[in-house]
N, C-alpha and C. Protein backbone atom coordinates (compact mmCIF):
# COMPACT_ATOMS: atom_id res chain seq x y z
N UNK A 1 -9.54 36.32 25.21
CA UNK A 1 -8.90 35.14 24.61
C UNK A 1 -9.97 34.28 23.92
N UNK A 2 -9.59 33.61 22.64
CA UNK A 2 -10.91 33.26 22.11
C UNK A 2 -11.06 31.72 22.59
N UNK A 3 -12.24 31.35 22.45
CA UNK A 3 -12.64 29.98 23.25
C UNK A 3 -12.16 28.70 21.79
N UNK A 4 -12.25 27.82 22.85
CA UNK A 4 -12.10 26.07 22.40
C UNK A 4 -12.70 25.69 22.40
N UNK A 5 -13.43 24.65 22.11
CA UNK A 5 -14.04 23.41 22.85
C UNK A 5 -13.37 21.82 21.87
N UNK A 6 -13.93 20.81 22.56
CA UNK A 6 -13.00 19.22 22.16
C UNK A 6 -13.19 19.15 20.77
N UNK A 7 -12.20 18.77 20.08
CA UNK A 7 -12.72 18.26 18.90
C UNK A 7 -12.94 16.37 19.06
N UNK A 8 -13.91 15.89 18.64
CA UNK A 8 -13.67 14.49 18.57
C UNK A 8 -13.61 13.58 17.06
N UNK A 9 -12.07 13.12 16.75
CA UNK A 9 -11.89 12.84 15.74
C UNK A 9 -12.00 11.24 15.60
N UNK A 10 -13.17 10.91 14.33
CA UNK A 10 -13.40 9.40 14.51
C UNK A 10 -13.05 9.08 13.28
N UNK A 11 -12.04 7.79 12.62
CA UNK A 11 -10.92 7.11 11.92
C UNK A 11 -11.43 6.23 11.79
N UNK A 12 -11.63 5.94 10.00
CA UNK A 12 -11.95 4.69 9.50
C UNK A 12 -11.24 4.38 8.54
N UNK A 13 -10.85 3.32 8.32
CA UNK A 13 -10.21 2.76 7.17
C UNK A 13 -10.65 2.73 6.29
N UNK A 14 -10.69 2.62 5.16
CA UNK A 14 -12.19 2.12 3.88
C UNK A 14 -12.30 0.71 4.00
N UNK A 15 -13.59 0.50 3.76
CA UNK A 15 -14.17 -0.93 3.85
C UNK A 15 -13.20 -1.82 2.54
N UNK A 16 -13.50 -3.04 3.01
CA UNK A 16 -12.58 -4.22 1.75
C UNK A 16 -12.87 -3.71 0.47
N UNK A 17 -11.71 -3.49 -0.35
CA UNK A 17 -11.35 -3.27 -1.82
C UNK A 17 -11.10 -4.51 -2.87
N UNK A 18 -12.01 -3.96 -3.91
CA UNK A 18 -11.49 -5.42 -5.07
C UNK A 18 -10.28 -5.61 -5.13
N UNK A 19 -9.51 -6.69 -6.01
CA UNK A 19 -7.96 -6.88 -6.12
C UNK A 19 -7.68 -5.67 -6.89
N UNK A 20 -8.65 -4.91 -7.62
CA UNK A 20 -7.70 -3.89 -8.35
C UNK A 20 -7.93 -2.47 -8.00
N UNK A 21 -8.59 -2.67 -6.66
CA UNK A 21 -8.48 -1.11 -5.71
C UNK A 21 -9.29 -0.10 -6.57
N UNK A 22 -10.17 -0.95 -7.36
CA UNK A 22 -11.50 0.59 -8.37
C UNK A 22 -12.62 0.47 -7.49
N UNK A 23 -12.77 -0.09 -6.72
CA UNK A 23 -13.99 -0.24 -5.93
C UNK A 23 -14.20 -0.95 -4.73
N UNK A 24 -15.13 -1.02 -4.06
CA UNK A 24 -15.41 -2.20 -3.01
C UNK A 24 -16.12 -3.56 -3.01
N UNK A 25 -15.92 -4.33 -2.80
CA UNK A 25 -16.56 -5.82 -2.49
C UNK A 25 -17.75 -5.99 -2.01
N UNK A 26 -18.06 -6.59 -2.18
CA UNK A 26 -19.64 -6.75 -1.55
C UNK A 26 -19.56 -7.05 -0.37
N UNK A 27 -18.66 -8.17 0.16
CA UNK A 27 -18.39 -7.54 2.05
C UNK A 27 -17.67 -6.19 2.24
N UNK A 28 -16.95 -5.25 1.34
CA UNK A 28 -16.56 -3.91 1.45
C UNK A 28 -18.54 -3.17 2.21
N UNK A 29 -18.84 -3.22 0.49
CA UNK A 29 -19.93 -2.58 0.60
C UNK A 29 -20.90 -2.57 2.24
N UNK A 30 -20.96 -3.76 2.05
CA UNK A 30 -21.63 -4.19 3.72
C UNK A 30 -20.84 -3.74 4.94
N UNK A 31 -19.77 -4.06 5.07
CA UNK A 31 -18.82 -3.31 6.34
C UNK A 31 -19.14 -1.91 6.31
N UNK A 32 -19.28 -1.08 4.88
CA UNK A 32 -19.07 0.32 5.29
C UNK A 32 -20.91 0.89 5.57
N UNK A 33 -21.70 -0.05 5.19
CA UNK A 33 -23.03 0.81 5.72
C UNK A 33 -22.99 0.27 7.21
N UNK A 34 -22.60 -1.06 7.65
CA UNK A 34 -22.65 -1.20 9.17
C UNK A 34 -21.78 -0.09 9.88
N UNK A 35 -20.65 0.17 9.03
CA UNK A 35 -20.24 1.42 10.02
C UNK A 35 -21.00 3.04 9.82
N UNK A 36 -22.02 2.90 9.42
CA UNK A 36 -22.59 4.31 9.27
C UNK A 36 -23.86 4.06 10.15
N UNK A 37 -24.19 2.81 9.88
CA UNK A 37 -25.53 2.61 11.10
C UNK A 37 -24.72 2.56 12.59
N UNK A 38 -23.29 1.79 12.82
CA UNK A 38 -22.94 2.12 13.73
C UNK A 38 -22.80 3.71 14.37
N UNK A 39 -22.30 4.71 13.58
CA UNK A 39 -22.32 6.14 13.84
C UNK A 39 -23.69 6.97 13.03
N UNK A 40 -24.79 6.32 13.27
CA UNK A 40 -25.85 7.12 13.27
C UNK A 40 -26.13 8.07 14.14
N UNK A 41 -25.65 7.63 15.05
CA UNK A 41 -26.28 8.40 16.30
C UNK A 41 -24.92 9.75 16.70
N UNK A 42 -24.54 9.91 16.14
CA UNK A 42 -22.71 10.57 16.65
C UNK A 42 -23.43 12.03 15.59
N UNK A 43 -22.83 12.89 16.30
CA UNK A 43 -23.63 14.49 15.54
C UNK A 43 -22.52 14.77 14.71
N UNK A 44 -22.26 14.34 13.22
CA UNK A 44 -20.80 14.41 12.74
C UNK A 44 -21.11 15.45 12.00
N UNK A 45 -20.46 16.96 12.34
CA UNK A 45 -20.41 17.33 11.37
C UNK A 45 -19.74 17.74 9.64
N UNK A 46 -18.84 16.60 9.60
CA UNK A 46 -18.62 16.37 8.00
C UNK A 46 -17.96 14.42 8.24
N UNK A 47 -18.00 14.68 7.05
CA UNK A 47 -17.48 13.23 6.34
C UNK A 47 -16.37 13.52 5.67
N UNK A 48 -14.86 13.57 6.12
CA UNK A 48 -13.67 13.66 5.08
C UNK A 48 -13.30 12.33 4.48
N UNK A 49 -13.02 12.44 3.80
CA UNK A 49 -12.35 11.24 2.97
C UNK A 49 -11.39 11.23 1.76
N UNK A 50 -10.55 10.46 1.75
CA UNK A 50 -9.37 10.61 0.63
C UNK A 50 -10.26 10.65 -1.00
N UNK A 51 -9.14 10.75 -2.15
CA UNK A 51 -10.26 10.51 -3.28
C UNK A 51 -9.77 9.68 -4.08
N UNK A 52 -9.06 8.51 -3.56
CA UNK A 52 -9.49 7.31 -4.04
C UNK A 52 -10.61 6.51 -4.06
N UNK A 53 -10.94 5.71 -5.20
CA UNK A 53 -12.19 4.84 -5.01
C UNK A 53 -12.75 4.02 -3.80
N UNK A 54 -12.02 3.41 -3.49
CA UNK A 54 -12.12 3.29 -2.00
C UNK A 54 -12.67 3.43 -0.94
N UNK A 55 -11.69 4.86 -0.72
CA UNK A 55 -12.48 5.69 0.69
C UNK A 55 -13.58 6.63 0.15
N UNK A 56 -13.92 7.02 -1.11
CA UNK A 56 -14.88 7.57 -1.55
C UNK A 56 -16.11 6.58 -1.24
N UNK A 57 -16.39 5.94 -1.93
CA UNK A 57 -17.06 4.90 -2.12
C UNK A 57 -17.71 4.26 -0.46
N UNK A 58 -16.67 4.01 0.28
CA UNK A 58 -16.76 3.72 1.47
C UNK A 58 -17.94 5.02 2.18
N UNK A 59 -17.42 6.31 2.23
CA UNK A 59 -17.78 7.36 2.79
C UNK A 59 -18.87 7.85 2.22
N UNK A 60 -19.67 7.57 0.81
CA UNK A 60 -20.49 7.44 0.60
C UNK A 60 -22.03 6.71 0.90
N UNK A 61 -21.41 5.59 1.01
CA UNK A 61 -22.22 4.26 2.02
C UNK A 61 -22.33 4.81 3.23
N UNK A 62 -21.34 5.21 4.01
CA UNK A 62 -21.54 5.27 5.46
C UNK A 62 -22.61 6.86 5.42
N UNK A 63 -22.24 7.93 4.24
CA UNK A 63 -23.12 8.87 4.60
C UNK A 63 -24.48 8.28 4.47
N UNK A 64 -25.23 7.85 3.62
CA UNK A 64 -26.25 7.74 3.35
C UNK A 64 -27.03 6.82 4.15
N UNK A 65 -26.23 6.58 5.49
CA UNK A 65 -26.55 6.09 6.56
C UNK A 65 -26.92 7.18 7.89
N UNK A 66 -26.29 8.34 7.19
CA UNK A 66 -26.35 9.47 8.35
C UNK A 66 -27.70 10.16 7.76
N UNK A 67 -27.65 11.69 8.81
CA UNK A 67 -28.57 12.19 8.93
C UNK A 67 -28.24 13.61 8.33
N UNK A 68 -27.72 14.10 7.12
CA UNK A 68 -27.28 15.11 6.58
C UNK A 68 -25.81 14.99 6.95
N UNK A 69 -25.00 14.72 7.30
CA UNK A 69 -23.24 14.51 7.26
C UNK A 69 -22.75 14.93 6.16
N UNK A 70 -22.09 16.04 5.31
CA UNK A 70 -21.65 16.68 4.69
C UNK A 70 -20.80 15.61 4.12
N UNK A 71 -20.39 15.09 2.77
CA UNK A 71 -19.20 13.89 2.13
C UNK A 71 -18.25 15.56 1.71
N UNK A 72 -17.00 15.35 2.22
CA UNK A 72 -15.69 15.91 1.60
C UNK A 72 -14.96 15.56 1.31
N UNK A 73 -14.34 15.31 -0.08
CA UNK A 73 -13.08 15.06 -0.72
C UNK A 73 -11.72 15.83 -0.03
N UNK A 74 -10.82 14.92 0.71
CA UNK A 74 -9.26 16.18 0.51
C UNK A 74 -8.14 14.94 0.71
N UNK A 75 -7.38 15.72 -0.17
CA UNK A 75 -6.13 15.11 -0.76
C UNK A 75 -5.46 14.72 0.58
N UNK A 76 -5.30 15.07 1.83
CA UNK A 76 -4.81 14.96 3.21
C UNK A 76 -5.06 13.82 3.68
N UNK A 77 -6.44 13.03 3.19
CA UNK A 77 -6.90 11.46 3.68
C UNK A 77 -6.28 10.77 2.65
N UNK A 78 -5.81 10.82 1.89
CA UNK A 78 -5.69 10.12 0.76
C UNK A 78 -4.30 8.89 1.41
N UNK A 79 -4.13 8.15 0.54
CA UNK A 79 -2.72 7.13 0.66
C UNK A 79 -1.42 7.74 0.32
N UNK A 80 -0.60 7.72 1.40
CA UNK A 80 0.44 8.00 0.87
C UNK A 80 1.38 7.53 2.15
N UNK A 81 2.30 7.65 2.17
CA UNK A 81 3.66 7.50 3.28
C UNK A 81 4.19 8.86 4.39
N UNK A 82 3.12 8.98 5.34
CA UNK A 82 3.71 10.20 5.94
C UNK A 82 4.68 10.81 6.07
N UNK A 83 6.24 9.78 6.64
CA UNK A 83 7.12 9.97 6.92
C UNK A 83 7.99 8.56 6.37
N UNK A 84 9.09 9.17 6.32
CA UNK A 84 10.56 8.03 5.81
C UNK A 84 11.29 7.68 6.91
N UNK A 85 11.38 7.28 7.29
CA UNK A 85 12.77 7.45 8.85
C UNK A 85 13.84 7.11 7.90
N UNK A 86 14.83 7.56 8.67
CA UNK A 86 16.27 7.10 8.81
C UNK A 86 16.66 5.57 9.32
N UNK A 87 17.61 5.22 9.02
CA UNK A 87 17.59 4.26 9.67
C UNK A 87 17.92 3.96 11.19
N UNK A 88 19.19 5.20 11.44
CA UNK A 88 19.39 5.51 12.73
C UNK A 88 17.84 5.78 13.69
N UNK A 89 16.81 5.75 13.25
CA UNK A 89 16.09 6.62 13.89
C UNK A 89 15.01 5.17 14.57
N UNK A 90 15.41 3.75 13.92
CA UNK A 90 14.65 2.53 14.19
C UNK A 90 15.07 1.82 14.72
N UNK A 91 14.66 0.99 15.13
CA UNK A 91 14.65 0.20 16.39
C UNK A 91 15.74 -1.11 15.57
N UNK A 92 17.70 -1.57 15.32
CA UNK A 92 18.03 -2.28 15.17
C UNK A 92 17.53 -3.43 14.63
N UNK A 93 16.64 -4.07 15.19
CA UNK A 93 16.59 -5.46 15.32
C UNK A 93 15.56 -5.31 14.30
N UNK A 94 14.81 -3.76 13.90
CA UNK A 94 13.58 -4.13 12.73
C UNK A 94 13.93 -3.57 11.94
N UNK A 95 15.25 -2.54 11.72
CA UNK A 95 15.27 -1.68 10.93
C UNK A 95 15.38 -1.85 9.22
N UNK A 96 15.54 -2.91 9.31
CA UNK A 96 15.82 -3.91 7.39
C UNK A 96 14.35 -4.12 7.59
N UNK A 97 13.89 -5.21 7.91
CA UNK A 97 12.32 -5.16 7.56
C UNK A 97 11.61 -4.14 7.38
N UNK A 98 11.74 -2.82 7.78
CA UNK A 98 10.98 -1.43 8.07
C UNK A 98 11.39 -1.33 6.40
N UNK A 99 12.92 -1.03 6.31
CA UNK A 99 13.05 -0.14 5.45
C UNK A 99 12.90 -0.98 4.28
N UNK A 100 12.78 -2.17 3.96
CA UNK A 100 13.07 -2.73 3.41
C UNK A 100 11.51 -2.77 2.27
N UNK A 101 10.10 -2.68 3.32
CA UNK A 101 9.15 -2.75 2.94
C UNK A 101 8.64 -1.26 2.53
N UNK A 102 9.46 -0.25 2.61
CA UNK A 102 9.41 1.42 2.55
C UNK A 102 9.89 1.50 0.71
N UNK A 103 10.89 0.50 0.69
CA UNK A 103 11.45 0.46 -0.52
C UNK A 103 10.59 -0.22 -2.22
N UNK A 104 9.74 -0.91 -1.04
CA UNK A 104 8.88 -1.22 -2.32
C UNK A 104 7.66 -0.26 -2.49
N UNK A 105 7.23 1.38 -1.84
CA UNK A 105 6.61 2.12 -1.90
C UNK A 105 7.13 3.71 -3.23
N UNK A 106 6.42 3.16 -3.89
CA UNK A 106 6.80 4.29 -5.43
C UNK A 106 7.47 5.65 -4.25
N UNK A 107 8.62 6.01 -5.32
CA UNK A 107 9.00 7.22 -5.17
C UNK A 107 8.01 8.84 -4.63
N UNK A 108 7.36 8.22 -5.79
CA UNK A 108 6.52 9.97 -5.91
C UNK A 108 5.47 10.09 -4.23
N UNK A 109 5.41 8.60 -4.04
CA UNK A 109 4.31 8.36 -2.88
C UNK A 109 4.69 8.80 -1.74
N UNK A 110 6.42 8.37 -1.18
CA UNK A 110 6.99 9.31 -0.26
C UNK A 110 7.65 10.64 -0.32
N UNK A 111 7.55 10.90 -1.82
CA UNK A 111 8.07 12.27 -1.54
C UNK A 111 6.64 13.00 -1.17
N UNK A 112 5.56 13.04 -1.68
CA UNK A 112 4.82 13.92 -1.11
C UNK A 112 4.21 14.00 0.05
N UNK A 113 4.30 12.44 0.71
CA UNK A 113 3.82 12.31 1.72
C UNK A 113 3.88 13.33 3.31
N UNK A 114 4.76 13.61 3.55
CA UNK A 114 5.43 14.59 4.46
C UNK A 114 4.57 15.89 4.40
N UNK A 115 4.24 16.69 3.08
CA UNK A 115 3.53 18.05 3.12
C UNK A 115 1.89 17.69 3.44
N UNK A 116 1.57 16.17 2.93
CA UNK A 116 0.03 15.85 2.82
C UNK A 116 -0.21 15.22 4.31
N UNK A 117 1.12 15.06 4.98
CA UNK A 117 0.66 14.15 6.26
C UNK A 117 0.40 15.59 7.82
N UNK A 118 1.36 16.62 6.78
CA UNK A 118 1.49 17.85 7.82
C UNK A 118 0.24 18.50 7.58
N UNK A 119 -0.57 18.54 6.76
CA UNK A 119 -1.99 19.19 5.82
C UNK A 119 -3.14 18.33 6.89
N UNK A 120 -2.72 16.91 7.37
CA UNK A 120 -3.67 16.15 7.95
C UNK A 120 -3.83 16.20 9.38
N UNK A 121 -2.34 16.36 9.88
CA UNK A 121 -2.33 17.01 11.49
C UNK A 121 -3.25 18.63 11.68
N UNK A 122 -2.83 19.60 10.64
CA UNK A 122 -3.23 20.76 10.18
C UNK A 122 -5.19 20.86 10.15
N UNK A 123 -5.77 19.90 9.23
CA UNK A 123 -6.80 20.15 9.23
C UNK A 123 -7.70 19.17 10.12
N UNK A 124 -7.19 18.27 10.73
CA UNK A 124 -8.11 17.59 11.36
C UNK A 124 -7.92 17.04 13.23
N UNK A 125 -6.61 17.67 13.61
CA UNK A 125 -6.36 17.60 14.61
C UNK A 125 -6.49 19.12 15.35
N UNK A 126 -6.56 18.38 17.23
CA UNK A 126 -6.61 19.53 17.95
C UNK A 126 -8.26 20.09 18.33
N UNK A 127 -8.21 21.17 19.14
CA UNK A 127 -9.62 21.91 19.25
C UNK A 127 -9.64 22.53 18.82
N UNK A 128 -10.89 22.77 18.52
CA UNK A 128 -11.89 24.33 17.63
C UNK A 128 -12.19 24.87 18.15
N UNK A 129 -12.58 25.96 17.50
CA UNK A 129 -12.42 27.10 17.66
C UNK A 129 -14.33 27.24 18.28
N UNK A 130 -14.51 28.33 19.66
CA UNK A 130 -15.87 28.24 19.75
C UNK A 130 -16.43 27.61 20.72
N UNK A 131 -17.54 27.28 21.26
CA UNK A 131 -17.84 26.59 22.55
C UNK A 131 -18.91 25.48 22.84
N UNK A 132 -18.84 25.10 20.98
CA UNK A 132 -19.52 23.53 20.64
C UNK A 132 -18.57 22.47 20.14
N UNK A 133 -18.49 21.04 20.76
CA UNK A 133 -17.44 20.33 20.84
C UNK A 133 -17.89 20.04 19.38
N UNK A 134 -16.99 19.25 18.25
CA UNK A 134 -17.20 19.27 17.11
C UNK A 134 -16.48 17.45 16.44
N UNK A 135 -17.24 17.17 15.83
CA UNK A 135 -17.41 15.49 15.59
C UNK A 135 -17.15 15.52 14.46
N UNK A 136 -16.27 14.50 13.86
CA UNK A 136 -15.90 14.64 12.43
C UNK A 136 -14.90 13.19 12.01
N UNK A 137 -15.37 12.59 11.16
CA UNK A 137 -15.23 11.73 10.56
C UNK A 137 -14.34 11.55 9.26
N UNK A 138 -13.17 10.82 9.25
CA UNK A 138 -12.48 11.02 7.98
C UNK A 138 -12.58 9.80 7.86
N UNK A 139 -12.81 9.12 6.90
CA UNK A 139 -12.71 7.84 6.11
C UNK A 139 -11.12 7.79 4.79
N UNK A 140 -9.87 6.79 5.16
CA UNK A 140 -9.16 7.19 5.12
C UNK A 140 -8.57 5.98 5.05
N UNK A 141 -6.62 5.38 4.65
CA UNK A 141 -6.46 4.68 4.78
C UNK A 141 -5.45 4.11 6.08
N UNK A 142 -4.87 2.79 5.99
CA UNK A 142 -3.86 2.48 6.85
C UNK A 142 -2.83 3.33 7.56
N UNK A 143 -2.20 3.82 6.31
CA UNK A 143 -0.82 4.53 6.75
C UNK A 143 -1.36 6.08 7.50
N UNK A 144 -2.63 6.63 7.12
CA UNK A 144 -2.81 7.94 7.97
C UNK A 144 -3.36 7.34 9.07
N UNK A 145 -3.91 6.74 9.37
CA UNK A 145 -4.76 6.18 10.64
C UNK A 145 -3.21 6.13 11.78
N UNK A 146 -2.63 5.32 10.81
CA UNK A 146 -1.00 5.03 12.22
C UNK A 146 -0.37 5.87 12.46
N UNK A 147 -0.42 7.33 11.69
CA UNK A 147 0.47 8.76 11.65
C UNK A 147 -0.63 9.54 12.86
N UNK A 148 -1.85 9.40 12.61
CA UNK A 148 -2.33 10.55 13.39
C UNK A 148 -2.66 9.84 14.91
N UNK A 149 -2.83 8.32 14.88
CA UNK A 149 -2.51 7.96 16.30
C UNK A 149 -1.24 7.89 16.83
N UNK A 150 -0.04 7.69 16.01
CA UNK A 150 1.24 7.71 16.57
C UNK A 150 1.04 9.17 17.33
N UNK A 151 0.50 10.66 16.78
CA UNK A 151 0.89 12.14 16.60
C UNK A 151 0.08 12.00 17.84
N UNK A 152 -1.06 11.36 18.53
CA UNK A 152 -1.76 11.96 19.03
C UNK A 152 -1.05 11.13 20.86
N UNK A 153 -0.19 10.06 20.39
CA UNK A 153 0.08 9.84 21.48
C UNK A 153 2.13 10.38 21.77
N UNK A 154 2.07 10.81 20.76
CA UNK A 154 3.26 11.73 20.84
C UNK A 154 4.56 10.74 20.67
N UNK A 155 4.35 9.80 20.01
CA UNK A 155 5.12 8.32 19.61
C UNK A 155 6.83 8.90 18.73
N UNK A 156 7.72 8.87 18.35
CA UNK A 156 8.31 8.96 17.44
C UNK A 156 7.89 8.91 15.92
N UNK A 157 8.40 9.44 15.07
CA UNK A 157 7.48 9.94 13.75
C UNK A 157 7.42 8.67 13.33
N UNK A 158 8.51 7.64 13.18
CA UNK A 158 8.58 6.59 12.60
C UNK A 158 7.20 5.50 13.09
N UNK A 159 6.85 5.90 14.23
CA UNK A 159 6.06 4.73 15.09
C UNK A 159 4.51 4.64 14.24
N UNK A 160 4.64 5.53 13.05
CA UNK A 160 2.83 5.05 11.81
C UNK A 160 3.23 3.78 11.91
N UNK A 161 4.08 3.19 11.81
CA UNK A 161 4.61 2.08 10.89
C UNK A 161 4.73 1.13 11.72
N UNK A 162 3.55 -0.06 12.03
CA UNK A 162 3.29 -1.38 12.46
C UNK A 162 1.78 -1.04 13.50
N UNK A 163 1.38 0.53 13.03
CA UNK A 163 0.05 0.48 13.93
C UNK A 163 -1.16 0.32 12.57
N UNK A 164 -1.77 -0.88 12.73
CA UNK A 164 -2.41 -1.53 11.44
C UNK A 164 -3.96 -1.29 12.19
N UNK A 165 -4.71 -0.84 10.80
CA UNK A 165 -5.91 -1.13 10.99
C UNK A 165 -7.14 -1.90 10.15
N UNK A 166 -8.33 -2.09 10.58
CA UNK A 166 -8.82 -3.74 10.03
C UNK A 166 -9.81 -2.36 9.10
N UNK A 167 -10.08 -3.16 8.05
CA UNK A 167 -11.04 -2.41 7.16
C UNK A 167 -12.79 -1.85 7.91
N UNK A 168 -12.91 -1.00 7.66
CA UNK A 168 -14.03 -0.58 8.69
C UNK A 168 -14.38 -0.26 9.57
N UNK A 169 -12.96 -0.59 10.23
CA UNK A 169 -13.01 -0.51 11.76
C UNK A 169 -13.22 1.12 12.88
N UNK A 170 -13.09 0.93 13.46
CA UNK A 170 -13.50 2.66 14.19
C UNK A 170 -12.03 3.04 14.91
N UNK A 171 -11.79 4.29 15.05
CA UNK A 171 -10.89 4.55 16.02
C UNK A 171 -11.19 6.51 16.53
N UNK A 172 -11.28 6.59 17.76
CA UNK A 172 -11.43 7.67 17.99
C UNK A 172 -10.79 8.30 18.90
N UNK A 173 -10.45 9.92 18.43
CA UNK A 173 -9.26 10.38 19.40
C UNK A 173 -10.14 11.85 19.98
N UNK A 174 -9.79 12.05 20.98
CA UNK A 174 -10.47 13.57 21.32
C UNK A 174 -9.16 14.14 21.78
N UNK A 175 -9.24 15.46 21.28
CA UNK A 175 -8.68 16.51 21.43
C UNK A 175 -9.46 18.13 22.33
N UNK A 176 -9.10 18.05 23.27
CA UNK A 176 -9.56 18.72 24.20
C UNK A 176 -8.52 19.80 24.76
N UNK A 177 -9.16 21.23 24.99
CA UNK A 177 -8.38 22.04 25.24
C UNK A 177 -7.50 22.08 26.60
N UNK A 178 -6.57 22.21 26.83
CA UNK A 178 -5.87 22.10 28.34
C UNK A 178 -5.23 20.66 28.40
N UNK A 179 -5.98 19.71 27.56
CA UNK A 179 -5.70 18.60 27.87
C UNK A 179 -4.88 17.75 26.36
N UNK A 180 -3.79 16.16 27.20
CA UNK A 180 -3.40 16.16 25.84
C UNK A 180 -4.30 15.47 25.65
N UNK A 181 -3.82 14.99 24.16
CA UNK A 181 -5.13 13.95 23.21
C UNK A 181 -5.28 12.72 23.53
N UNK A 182 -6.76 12.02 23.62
CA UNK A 182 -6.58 10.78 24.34
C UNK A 182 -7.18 9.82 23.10
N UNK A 183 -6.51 8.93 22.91
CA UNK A 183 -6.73 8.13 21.88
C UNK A 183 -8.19 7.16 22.71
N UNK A 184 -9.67 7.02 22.48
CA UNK A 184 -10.26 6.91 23.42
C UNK A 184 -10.79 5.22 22.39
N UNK A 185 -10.80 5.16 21.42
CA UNK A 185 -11.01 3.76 21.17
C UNK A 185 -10.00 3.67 20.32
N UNK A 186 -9.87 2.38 19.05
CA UNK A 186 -8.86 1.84 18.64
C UNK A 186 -9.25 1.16 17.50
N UNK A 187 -9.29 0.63 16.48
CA UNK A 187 -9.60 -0.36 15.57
C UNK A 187 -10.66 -1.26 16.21
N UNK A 188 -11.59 -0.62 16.59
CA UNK A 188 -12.83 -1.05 17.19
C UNK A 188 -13.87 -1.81 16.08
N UNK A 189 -13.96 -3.17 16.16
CA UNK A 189 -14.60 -3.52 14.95
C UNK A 189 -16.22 -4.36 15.11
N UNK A 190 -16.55 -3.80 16.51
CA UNK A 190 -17.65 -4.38 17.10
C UNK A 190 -19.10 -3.94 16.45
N UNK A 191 -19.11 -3.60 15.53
CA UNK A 191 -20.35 -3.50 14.53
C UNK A 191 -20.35 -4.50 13.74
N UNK A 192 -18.79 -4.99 13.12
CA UNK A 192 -19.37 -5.95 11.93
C UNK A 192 -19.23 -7.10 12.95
N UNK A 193 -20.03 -8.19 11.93
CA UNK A 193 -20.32 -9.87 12.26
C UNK A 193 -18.66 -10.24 11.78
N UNK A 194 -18.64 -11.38 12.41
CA UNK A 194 -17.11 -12.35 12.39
C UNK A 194 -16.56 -12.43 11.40
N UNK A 195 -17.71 -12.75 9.95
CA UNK A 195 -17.33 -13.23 8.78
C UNK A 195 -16.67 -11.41 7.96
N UNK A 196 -17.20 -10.39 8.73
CA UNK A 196 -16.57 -9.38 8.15
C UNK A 196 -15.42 -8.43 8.78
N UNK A 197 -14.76 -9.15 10.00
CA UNK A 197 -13.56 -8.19 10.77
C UNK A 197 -12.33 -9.01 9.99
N UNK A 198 -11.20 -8.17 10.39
CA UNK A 198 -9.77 -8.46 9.35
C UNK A 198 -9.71 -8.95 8.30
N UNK A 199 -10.56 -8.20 7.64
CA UNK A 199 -10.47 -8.91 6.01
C UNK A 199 -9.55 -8.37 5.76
N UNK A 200 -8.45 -9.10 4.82
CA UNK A 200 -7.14 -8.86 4.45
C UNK A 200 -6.22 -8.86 5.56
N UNK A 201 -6.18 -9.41 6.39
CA UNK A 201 -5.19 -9.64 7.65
C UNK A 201 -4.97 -11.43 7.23
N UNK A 202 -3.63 -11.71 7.83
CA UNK A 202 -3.36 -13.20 8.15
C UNK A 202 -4.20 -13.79 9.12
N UNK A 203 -4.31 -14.94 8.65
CA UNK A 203 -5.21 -15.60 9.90
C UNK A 203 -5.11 -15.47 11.99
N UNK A 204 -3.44 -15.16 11.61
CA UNK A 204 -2.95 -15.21 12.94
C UNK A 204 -3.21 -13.87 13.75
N UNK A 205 -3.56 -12.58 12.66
CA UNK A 205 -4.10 -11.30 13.23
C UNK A 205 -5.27 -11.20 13.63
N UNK A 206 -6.20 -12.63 13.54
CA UNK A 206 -7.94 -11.88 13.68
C UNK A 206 -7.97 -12.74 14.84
N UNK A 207 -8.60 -11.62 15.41
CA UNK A 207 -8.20 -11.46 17.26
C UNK A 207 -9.93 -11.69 17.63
């Protein structure tokens, strides 16, 4: 029978974006090398990232903080809408606000979302193959961060939707053979200084 060992998957948002999403900010810029000096020390072997400006850009900074970390482009990190629910499928009392904010998301964005969100469970979840645990980093946005922690805690498909994360921030899940997946940190934002956690959050979110 062929061997496993853990995979450990670590989730970043891209650092703060200008208003017109071509690039990063100069507190962008800064959040994303503190998160690469934060994971200096982590044996990653690649860097995924969507190929928007953004998370490129972001995952760039944070490599050139590492120690050879491979930068990969794939369409699987990228932005898009994993899943649509139904409405039957939400919780009453939110189900207009849910859908309501689904509705202002372009067409083309949820139709593809579904094959690119199944491509992301596909290539970056679960254990590998072999009997060296394996570290890997996707730099990525909001809506995949809440799909692959909803997936990993076995949530309802709909449940991406209100798990928010702060720009930069860390989140890490291990996937271990025999065992299920343990979501082991969270929107962990204890690298950056004050003036750089929840940027772009309401005042009432920065915790």
């Amino acid at each position: 029978m062929p061997r496993t060992a853990a995979r450990y998957l670590y989730l970043a948002r891209h650092a703060e974006a200008t208003p017109d999403e071509s690039g990063l900010t100069e507190a962008g810029r800064r959040q994303a090398v503190l998160l690469g000096e934060r994971l200096r020390g982590v044996p990653l072997a690649a860097v995924h990232h969507g190929p928007l400006a953004r998370a490129e850009q972001t995952a760039r900074l944070v490599g050139e903080q590492l120690d050879g970390a491979p930068l990969r482009c794939s369409e699987a990190a990228g932005d898009y809408v994993p899943y649509t629910p139904a409405r039957e499928e939400l919780p009453p009392e939110a189900a207009d606000a849910l859908l309501a904010f689904l509705e202002r998301v372009p067409a083309e964005e949820k139709e593809r979302g579904p094959g690119l969100a199944a491509a992301a469970l596909a290539a970056f979840t679960g254990p590998v193959d072999g009997d060296e645990p394996r570290h890997e980093l996707v730099v990525t946005h909001n809506f995949l961060v809440g799909w692959l922690v909803r997936a990993a805690l076995d949530a309802p498909r709909w449940r991406w939707m209100g798990v928010d994360h702060a720009n930069a921030a860390l989140t890490v899940i291990r996937y271990a053979p025999g065992r299920p997946s343990s979501v082991l940190l969270f929107n962990d934002s204890g690298h950056l200084p004050a003036a750089l956690r929840w940027t772009g959050f309401p005042p009432e979110l920065h915790v």
